[in-house]
Structures are given as structure tokens and as C-alpha cells.
Protein backbone atom coordinates (compact mmCIF):
# COMPACT_ATOMS: atom_id res chain seq x y z
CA UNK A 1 -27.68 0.32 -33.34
CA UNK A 2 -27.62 0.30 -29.70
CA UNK A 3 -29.95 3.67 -27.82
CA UNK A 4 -29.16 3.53 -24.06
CA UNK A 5 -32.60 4.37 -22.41
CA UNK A 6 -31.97 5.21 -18.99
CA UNK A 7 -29.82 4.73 -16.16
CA UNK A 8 -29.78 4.26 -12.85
CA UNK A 9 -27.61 4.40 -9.51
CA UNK A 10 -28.15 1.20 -7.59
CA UNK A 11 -27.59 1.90 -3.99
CA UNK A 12 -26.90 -0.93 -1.12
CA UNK A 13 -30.44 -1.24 0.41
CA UNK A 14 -28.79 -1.37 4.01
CA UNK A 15 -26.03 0.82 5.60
CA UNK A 16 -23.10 -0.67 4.86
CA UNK A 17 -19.44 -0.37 6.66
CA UNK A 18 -17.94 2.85 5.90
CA UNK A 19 -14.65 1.86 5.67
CA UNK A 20 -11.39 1.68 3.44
CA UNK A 21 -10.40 -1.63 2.07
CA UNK A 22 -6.85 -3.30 1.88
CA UNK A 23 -6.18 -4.64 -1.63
CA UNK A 24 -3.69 -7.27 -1.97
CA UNK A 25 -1.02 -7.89 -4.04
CA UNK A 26 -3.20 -9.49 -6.09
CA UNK A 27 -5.08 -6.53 -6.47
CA UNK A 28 -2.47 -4.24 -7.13
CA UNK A 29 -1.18 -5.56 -10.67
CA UNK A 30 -4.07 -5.85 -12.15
CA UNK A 31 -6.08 -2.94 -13.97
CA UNK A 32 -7.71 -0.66 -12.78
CA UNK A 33 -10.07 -0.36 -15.90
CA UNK A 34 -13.12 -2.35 -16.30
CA UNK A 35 -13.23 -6.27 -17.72
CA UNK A 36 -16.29 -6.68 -20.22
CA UNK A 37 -18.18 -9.73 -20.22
CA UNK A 38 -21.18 -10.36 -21.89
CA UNK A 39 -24.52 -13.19 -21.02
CA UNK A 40 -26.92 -13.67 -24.22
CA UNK A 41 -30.49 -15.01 -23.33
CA UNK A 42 -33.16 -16.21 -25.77
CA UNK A 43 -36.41 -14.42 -25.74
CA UNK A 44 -38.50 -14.96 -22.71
CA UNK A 45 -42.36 -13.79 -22.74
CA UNK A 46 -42.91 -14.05 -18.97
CA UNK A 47 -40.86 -12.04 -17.78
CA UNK A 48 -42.38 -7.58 -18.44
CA UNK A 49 -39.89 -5.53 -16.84
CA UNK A 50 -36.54 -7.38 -16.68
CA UNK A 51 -35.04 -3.84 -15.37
CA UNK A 52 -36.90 -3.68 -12.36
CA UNK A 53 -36.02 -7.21 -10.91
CA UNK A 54 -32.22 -6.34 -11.93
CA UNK A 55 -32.26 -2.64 -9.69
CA UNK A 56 -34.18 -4.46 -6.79
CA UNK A 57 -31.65 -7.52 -6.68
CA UNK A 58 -28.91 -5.16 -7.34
CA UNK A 59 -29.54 -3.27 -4.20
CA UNK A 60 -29.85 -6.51 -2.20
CA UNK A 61 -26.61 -8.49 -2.67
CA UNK A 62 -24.91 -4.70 -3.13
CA UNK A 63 -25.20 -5.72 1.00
CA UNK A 64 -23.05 -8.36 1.00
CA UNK A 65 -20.53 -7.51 -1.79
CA UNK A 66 -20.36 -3.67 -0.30
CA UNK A 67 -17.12 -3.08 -1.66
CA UNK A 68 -18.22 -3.44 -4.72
CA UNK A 69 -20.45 0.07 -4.14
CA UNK A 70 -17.26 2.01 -3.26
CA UNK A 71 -14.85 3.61 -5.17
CA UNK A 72 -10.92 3.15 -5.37
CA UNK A 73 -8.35 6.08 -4.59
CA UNK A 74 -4.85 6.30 -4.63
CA UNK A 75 -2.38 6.11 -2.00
CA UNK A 76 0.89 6.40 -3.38
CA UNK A 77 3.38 3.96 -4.85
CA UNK A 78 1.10 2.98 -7.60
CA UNK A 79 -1.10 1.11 -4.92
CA UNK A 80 -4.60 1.25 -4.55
CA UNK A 81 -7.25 1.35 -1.59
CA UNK A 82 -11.31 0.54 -2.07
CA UNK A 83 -12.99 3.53 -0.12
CA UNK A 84 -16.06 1.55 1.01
CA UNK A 85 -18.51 4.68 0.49
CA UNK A 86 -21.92 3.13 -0.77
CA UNK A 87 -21.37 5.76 -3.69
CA UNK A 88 -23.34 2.61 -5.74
CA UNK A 89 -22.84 0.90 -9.24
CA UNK A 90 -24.48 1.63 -12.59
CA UNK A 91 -27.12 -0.20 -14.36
CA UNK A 92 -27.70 1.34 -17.59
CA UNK A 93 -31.49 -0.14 -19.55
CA UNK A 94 -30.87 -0.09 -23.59
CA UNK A 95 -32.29 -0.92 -27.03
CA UNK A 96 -31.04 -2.70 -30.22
CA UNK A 97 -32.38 -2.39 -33.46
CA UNK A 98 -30.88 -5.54 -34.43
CA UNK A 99 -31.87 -9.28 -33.52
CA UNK A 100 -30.24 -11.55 -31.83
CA UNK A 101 -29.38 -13.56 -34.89
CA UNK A 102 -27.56 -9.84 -36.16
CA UNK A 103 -24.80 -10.47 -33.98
CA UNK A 104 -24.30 -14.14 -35.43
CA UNK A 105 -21.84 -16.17 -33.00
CA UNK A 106 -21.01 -13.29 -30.40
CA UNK A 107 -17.59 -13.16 -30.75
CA UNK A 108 -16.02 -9.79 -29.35
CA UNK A 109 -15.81 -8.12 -32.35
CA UNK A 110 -16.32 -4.17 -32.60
CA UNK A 111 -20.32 -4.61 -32.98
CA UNK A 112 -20.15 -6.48 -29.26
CA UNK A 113 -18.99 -3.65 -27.67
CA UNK A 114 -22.08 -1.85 -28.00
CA UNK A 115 -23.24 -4.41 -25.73
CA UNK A 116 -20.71 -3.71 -22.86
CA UNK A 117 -21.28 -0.24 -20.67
CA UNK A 118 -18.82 2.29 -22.31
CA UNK A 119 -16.66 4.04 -19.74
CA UNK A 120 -14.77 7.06 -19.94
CA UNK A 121 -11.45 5.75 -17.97
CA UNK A 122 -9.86 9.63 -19.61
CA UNK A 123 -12.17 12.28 -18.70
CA UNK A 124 -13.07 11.28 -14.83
CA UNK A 125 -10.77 11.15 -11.74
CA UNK A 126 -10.42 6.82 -10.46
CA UNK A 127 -12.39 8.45 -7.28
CA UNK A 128 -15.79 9.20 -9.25
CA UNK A 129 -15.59 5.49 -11.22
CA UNK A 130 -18.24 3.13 -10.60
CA UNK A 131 -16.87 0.07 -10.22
CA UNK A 132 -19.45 -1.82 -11.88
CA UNK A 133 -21.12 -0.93 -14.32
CA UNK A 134 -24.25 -3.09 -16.21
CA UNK A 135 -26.22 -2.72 -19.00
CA UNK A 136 -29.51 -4.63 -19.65
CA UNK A 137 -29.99 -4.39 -24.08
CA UNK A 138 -32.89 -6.02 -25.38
CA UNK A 139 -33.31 -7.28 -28.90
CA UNK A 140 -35.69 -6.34 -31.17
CA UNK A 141 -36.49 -10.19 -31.22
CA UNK A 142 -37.22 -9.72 -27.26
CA UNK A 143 -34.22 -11.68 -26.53
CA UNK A 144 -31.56 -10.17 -23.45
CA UNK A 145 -28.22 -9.47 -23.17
CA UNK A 146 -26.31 -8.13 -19.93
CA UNK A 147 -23.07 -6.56 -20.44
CA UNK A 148 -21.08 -6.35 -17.26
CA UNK A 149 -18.03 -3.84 -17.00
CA UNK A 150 -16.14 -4.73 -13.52
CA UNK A 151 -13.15 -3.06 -12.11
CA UNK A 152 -10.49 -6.04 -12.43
CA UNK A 153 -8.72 -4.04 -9.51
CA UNK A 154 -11.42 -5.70 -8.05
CA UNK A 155 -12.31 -9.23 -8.72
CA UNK A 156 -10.94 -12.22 -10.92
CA UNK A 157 -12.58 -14.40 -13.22
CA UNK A 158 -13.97 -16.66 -10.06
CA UNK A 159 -15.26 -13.75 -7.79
CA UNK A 160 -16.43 -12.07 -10.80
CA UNK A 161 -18.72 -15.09 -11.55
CA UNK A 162 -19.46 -15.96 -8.21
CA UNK A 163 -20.80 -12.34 -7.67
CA UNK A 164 -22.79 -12.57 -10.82
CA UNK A 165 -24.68 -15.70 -10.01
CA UNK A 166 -25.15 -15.03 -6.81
CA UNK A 167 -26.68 -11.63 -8.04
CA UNK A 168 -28.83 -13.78 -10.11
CA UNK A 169 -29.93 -16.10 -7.62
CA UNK A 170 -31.61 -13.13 -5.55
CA UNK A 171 -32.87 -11.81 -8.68
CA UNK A 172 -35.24 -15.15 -9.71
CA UNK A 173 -36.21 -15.17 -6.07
CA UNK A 174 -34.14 -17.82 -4.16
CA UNK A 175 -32.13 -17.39 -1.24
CA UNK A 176 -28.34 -17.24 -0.67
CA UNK A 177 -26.95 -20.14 1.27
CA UNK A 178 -24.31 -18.74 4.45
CA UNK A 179 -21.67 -20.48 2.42
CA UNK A 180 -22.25 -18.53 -0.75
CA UNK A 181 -21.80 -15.12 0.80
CA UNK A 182 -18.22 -13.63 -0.21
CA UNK A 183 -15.48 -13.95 2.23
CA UNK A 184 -14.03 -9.95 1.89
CA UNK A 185 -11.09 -10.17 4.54
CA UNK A 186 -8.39 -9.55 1.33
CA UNK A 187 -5.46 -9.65 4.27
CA UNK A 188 -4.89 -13.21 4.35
CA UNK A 189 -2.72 -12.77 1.09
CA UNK A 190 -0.50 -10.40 2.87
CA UNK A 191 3.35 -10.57 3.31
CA UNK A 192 4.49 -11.98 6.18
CA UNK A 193 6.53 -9.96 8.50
CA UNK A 194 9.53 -8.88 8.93
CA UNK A 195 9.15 -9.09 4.42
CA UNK A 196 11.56 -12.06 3.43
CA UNK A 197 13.36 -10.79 -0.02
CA UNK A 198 11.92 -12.95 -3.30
CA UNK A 199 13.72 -16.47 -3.37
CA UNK A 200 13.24 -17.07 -7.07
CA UNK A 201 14.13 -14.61 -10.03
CA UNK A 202 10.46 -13.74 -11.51
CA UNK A 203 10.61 -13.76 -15.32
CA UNK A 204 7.01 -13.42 -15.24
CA UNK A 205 8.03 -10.02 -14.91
CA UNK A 206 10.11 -9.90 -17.81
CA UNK A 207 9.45 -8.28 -20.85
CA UNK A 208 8.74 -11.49 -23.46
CA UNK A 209 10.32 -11.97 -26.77
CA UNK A 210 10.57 -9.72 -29.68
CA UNK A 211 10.74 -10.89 -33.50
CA UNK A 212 14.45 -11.15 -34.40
CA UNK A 213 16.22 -8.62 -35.49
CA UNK A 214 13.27 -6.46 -33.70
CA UNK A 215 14.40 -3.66 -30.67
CA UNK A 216 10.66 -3.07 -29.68
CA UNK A 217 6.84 -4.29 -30.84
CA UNK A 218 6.18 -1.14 -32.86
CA UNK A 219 5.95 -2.51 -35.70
CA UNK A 220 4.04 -5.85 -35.23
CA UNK A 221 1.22 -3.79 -33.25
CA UNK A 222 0.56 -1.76 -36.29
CA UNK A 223 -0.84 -4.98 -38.06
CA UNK A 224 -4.11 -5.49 -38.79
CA UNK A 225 -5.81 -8.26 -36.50
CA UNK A 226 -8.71 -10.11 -36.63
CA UNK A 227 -11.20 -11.93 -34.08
CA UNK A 228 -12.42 -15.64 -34.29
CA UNK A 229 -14.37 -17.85 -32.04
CA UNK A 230 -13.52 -21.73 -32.44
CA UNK A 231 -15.43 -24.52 -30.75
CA UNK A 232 -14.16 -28.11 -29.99
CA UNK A 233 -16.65 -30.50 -29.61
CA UNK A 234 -16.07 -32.83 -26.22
CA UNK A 235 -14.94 -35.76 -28.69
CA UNK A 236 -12.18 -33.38 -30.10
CA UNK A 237 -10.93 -32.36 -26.96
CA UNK A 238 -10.83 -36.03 -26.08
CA UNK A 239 -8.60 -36.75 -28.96
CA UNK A 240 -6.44 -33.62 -28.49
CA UNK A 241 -5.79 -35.33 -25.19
CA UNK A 242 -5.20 -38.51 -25.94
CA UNK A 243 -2.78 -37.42 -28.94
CA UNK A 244 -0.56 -35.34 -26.22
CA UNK A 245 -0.57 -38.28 -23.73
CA UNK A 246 0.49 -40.74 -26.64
CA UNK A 247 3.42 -38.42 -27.68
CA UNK A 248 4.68 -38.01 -24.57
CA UNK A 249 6.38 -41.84 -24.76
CA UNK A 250 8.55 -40.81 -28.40
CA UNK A 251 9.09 -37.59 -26.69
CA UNK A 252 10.85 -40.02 -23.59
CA UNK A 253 8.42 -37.03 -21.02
CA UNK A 254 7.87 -38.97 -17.51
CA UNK A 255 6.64 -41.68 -17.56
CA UNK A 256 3.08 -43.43 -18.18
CA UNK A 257 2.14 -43.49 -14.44
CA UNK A 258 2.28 -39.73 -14.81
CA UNK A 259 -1.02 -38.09 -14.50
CA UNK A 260 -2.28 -37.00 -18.21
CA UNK A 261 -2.17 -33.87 -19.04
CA UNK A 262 -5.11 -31.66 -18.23
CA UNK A 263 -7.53 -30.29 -20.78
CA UNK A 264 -6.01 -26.61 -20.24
CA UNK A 265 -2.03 -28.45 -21.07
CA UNK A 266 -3.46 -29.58 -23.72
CA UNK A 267 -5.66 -27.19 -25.41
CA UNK A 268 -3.14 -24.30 -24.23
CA UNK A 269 -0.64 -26.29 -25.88
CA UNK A 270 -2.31 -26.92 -29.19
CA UNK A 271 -3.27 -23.04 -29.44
CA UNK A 272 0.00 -21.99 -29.43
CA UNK A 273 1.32 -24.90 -31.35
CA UNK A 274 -0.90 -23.52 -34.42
CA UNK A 275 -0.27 -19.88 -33.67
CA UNK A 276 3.41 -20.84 -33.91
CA UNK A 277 2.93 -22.58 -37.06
CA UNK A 278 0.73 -19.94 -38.53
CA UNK A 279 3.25 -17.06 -37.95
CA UNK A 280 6.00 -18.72 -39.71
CA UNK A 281 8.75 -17.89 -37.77
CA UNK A 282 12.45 -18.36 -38.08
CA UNK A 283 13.08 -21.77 -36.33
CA UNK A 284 15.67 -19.75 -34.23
CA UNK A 285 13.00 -17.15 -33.10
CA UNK A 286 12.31 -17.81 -29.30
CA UNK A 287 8.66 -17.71 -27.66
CA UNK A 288 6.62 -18.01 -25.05
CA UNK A 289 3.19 -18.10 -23.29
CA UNK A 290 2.04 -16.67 -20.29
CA UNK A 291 -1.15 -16.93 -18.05
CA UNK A 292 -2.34 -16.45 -14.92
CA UNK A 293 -3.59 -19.26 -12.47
CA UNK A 294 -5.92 -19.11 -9.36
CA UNK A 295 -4.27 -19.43 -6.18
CA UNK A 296 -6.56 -20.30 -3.69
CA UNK A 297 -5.69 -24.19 -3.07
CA UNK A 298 -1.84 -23.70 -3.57
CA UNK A 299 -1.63 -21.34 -0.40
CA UNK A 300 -0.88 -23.11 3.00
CA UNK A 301 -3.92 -22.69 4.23
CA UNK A 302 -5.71 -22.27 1.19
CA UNK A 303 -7.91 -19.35 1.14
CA UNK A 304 -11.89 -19.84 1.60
CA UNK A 305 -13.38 -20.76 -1.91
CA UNK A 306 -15.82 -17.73 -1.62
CA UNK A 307 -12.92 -15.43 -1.14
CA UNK A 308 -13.89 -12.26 -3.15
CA UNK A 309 -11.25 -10.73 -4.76
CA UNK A 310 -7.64 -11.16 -7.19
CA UNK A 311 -6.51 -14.45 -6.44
CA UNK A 312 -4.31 -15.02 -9.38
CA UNK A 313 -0.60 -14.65 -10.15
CA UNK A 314 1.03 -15.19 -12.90
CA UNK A 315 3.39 -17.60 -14.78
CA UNK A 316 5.18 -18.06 -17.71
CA UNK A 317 6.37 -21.40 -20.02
CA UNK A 318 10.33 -21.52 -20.41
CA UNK A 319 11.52 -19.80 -23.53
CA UNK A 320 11.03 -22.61 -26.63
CA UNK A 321 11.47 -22.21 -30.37
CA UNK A 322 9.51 -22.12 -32.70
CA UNK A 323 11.42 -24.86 -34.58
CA UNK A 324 11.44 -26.72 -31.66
CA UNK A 325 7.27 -26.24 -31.28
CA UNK A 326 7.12 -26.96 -34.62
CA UNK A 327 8.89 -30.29 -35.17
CA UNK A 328 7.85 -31.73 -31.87
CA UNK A 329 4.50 -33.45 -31.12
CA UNK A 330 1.88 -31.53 -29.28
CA UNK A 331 3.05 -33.37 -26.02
CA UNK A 332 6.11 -30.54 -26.33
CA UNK A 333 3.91 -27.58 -26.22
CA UNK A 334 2.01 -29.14 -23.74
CA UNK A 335 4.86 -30.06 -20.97
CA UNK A 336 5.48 -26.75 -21.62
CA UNK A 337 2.30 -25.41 -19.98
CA UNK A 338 2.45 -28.08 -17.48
CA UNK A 339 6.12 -27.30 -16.42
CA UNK A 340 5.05 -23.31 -16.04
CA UNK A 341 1.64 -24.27 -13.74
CA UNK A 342 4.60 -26.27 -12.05
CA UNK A 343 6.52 -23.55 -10.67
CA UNK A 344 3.60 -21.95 -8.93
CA UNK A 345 4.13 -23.67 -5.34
CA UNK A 346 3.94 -22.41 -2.27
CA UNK A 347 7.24 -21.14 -1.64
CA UNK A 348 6.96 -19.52 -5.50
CA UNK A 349 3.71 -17.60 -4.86
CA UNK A 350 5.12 -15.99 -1.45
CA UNK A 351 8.07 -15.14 -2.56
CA UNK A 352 5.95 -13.57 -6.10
CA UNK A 353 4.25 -11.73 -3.74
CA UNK A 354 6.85 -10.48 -1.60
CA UNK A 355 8.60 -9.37 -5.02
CA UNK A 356 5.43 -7.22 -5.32
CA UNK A 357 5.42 -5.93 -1.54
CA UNK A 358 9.20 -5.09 -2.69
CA UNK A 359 8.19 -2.59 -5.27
CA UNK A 360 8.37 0.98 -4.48
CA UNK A 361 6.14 1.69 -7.02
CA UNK A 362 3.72 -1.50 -8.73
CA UNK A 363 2.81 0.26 -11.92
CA UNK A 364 4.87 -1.32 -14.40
CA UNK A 365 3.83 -4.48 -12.98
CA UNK A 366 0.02 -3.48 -13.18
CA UNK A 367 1.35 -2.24 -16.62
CA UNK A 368 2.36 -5.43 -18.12
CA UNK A 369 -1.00 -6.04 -18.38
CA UNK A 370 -3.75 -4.31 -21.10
CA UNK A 371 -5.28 -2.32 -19.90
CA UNK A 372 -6.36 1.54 -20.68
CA UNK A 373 -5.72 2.38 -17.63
CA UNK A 374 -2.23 1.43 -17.49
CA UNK A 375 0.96 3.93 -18.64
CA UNK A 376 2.27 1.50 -21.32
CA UNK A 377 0.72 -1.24 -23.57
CA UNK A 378 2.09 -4.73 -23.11
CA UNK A 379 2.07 -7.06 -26.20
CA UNK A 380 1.29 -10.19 -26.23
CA UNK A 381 1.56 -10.91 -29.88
CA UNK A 382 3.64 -12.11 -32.36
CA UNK A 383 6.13 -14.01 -31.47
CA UNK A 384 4.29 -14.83 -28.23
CA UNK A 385 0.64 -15.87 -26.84
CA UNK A 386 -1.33 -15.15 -23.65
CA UNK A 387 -3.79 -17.72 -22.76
CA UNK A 388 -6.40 -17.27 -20.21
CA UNK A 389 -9.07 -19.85 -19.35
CA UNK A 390 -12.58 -19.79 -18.03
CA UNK A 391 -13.10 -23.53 -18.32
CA UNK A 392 -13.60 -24.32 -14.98
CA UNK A 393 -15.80 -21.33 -14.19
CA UNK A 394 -19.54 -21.93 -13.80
CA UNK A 395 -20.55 -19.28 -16.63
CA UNK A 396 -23.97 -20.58 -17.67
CA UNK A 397 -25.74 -20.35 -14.00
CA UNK A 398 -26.47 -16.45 -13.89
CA UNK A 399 -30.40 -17.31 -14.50
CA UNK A 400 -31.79 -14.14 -13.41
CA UNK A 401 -35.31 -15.33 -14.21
CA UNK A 402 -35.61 -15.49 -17.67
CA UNK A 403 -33.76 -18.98 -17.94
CA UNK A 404 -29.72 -19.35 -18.46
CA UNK A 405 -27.62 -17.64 -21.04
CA UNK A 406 -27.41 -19.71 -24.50
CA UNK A 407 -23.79 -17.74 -24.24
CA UNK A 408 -21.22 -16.47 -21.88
CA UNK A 409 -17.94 -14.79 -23.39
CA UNK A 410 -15.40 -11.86 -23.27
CA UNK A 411 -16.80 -8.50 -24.36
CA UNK A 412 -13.87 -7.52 -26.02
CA UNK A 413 -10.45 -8.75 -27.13
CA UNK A 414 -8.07 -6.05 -28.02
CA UNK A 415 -4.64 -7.78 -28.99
CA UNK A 416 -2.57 -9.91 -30.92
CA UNK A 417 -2.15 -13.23 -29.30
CA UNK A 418 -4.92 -13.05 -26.54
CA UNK A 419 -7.17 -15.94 -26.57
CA UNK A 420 -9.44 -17.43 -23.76
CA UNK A 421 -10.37 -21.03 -23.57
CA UNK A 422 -13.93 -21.24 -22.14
CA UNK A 423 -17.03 -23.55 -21.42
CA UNK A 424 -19.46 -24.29 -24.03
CA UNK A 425 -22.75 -23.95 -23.71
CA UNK A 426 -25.17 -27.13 -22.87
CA UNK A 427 -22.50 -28.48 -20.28
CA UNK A 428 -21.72 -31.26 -22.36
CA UNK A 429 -17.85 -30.99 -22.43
CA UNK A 430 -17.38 -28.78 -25.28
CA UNK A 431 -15.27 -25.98 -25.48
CA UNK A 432 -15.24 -22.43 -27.17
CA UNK A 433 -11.68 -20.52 -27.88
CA UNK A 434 -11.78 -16.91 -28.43
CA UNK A 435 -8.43 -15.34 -29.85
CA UNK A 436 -7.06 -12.47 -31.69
CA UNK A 437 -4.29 -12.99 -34.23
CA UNK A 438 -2.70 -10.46 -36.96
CA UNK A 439 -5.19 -11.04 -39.94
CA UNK A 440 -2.18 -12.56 -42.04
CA UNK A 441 -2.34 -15.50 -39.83
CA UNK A 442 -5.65 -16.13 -38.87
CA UNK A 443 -6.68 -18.17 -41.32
CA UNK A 444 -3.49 -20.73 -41.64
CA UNK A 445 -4.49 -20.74 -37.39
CA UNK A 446 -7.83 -22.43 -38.27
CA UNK A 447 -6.97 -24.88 -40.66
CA UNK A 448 -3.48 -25.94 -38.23
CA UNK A 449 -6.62 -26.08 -35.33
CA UNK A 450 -8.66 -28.41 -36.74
CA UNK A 451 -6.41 -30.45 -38.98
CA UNK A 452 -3.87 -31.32 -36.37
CA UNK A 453 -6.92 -32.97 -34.02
């Protein structure tokens, strides 16, 4: 059982601009409800009052990330401005009667969302939302965990992490470098005028495949699911890769002065290979995977690393099927990923975003999503899989004094066929998979996982 013990309003410590914010595109299609994320740290006798170092760092790089302290509001169309009003975040101090050993491997199950600040997304107006939200729980073992709840209206993965550690940084007493402060001017992801009409037709967009014979998802999402966490040691990942490189030659893909395919091809490949083969589909039955990717170094001129904000768009693989998936090596699944992170040039990601500037009204984009917040649930599920990854994200730095986490991972994972592919701990190459499947399936998904290495 988790007893929240008190809470606080964390205030910049300076006066901040009093201004209101552009969002981008970006922005706009993602929800407006609040990404969980949880950081697990082992027991740490030094450090007394954890809570009072949080609130005082809080305050302090609340300064620099300002927007952060505001609160969004409508303005029409579905779109979304940040009121920069120092109204402050939420850090929330709270007790569990279990140890850290309770909550064996941390995978987002129902028990970890006691972990994650609960917020009521029904019952309040979007103008009275924090947009951060954190909650400090401490074991009864003494060990730590900090929840964080973040409006994904206003960060992804990268300035979500980068805000986090650089949070952390002030909070074990170090100083912030000029080159780690966040870059806020979201504008530079703007249309260009006069707005150029979309080049390309955006099936990202699209609604994905159903089950044959299927006219909507009702009746997959009323199947029970279940949650696993998988590792992959760096020695299986190495031989996942090598496997798809080797196949690529029977499968006559490129040729071998082609660059090898990248962990994410790979791995992203492999999930949905299994998933594929778990489900046992009709070898007609189409499906597909989609994902979003980080932007930043495929814009001419890329945007500044430390941009803080949505810098992701998204992409889709080509419709396969499953016999197809099934027959084939994993090299097939993987070109697949490979050939969707293809299409995301330059040319692609304006015109994406001028599709978006081109919407009267950019909720049923920002509803494709799932999200609470949103008018209508997307599905991601069977017949179809939505990968996200987190590999490349530096998750185990936020050391806010009491040593790194032994465990960075999603706070939640409400649908069929969501997975994320993230870091393991140790930074020794291995990798953890979180992913929701319909409970039917899940365990057919870990023996395909691990036997097919």
C-alpha cells in the first residue's frame, strides 16, 4: 500500500517570463495527459530528507525550464498554447508498506501505478493541470522511487530526460554547463510561409488494419491482456543482428556494402516477428507497425540538441502479411522498419507538418494516440504493433544524490501491442523490452523471443 504524505507546490525561485508559449506541430498531436515514468534507487543511508533536496532543486532549474511551471489553455481548432504563469508543478512525498523486492522486476503492471502521481485528467479544467507532477515513495526497506507524470503536450522522450537529469544534477550539488540549459524557442519547427500543401499522402494518419472479416476493434479490445518485461543480454542482441544481416543475402535485400541494420531494425523487427507468430493470424491478414522517430538531425538545419520540447513525428512500415512475416527471415521484418525510418527525410517531415498546419481542427490526429485525454481510443493491437524505443536515451544518469537508479522504465502500459525497447541497466549493452499483448498470446510471444535468437 502506497499513503501519500504530503504535497507541495514547487514554485520557480526567480520571476520568470510571463508569457504564452507557441507549441509546434509537434506539440499539437500528442496528449495532453501526463506520460508516467518511473526511477528505482537502492537504499541509501546518507542521505535524511531526500524531499527537501528534491523541492529546493525543483525550484532552481523550474528557472530555466519555466514553461514547464505554466499551464496549457485552449485556443481553438484543437490546438494548444503553454500560458507561462509560474502557477508551479507538484511534488507529492509518500510511503510504501512494501519493499523494494515486493514489486519484483518493475514492470508496469497495476501495482506500479501506485508509484506514478495519480491525476484527475476528468474532474479539473486543462487550465488548473500541473504539468508535472512527482512523487518521491520510499520503501519500507529505505530504498527510493520517483514517479514522474509529465504533460507529453509538453516534452518527448529526449527533453523529458534531459530535464530530469539536469534536475538531478542541481539536486546532488553540481552545476549546469551553458550548453545543457534547454533551448525553448519551439518556432523553428514552424511552417514555412505562404503554407505549401503536403507533397506525400500520410498513411501515418491512417487508421491501421483490422482482423479480417472485422468492421472495428471492439471486439479485440475487450480481451484480456497481460504485461511482461524481457531482457536481451548484449550477446543476444549481437546475434539478433548478425542473424538479420546474414538473411538479408537469401532474401537478395541490397547488398553487403549496405550499412547493417541498426539494433532498433532489428529488435523492432524481431518483436513483431514473434507477436505475428504468436497471434496466429490468417496468412492473408495484413499488418503493420508504427513508431515515432526524433527529428532533430533530419531537419535542414537541424534543431539544437537541447531543444526542449516534441520533436518526433511519426511513421509507419508498408502494409506486410503475416504469412509473409512469417515465412521470411527476420531480415524481412527488419527492412521493414528500416524502409519506414526511410521515408522520414526532409522533404517528408515538412510536408508531415504542413499536413498538420492544414488541419482545421488536430484532434483526431492528437487522437490517434492513447491517451485519456483524447476523444477516441486508438488501438494498436492485434493485428498490429506500436514500438517505441528509449535505447538511445541516457535513462540511468538522474543521480539526485543518492547514487543512480538500478531501473528506469514506463509507469504504465495500457494496450495491446505497445511495447518499448529500452536501455538496461549497468550500461553494458543489454536491453529490456516492455510490451503488452492479449493474455492468449503472451506466452507463445516469449518462447518465439528467445528461441528464434
Amino acid at each position: 500500500m502506497v499513503t501519500i504524505t504530503s504535497s507541495y507546490t514547487v514554485l520557480p525561485n526567480e520571476a520568470t517570463p510571463n508569457i504564452p508559449v507557441w507549441l509546434s506541430e509537434s506539440d499539437q498531436i500528442n496528449p495532453w495527459s501526463h506520460a508516467p515514468s518511473i526511477y528505482v534507487y537502492k537504499p541509501n543511508l546518507l542521505i535524511s530528507k531526500p524531499i527537501e533536496r528534491m523541492k529546493s532543486s525543483l525550484s532552481n532549474i523550474l528557472v530555466h525550464y519555466y514553461p514547464l511551471a505554466g499551464r496549457l489553455r485552449w485556443i481553438g481548432g484543437g490546438r494548444l498554447q503553454v500560458d507561462c504563469n509560474a502557477k508551479g508543478v507538484q511534488l507529492l512525498e509518500a510511503e510504501s508498506t512494501k519493499e523494494m523486492a515486493d514489486y519484483g522486476d518493475f514492470k508496469p503492471t497495476e501495482a506500479i501505478t501506485d508509484l506514478v502521481p495519480k491525476i484527475d485528467l476528468h474532474s479539473n479544467p486543462i487550465e488548473d493541470l500541473p504539468l508535472l507532477v512527482v512523487q518521491l515513495t520510499r520503501f519500507s526497506c529505505g530504498g527510493l522511487c520517483v514517479g514522474v507524470a509529465i504533460s507529453h503536450t509538453m516534452v518527448d522522450g529526449l527533453a523529458a530526460i534531459h530535464f530530469i537529469n539536469s534536475w538531478a544534477k542541481l539536486a546532488r550539488g553540481d552545476e549546469l554547463d551553458k550548453k545543457e540549459l534547454p533551448f525553448l524557442d519551439r518556432t523553428v519547427l514552424k511552417s514555412f510561409e505562404p503554407l505549401i500543401p503536403p507533397r506525400f499522402e500520410h498513411k501515418e494518419f491512417n487508421d491501421m488494419p483490422l482482423i479480417l472479416g472485422c468492421s472495428n476493434t471492439v471486439f479485440e479490445r475487450k480481451k484480456e491482456t497481460i504485461v511482461a518485461l524481457l531482457s536481451l543480454t548484449k550477446e543476444q542482441v549481437e546475434k539478433l543482428k548478425e542473424k538479420a544481416n546474414q538473411g538479408r543475402s537469401s532474401m537478395g535485400i541490397g547488398s553487403r556494402s549496405q550499412r547493417p541494420y541498426s539494433r532498433y531494425e532489428v529488435i523492432a523487427g524481431h518483436i513483431w516477428r514473434c507477436a505475428t507468430k504468436a497471434r496466429l493470424g490468417d496468412d492473408h491478414q495484413p499488418t503493420v507497425v508504427r513508431f515515432t522517430a526524433d527529428i532533430r538531425s533530419r531537419l535542414k538545419p537541424s534543431l539544437p540538441a537541447n531543444y526542449f520540447g516534441n520533436a518526433i513525428l511519426r511513421t509507419v512500415t508498408q502494409t506486410r502479411f503475416v504469412g509473409d512475416i512469417v515465412s521470411n527471415p527476420l531480415s524481412y521484418s527488419a527492412q521493414s522498419i528500416r524502409e519506414a525510418i526511410g521515408t522520414m527525410t526532409e522533404e517528408y517531415l515538412r510536408s508531415q507538418l504542413d499536413f498538420i498546419t492544414n488541419q482545421e481542427d488536430v484532434d483526431w490526429l492528437r487522437a490517434s494516440f492513447h491517451s485519456l485525454g483524447c476523444t477516441k481510443q486508438p488501438f494498436f493491437g492485434n493485428p498490429n504493433m506500436s514500438i517505441g524505443s528509449w535505447m538511445s536515451l541516457p535513462v540511468y544518469e538522474a543521480d539526485f544524490g543518492w547514487g543512480k537508479p538500478i531501473y528506469m522504465g514506463p509507469g504504465s502500459l495500457n494496450a495491446d501491442g505497445k511495447s518499448f525497447i529500452m536501455p538496461g541497466p549497468g550500461n553494458n549493452g543489454s536491453l529490456l523490452i516492455a510490451l503488452r499483448l492479449q493474455t492468449q498470446h503472451m506466452e507463445a510471444f516469449k518462447m518465439f523471443f528467445y528461441d528464434d535468437i
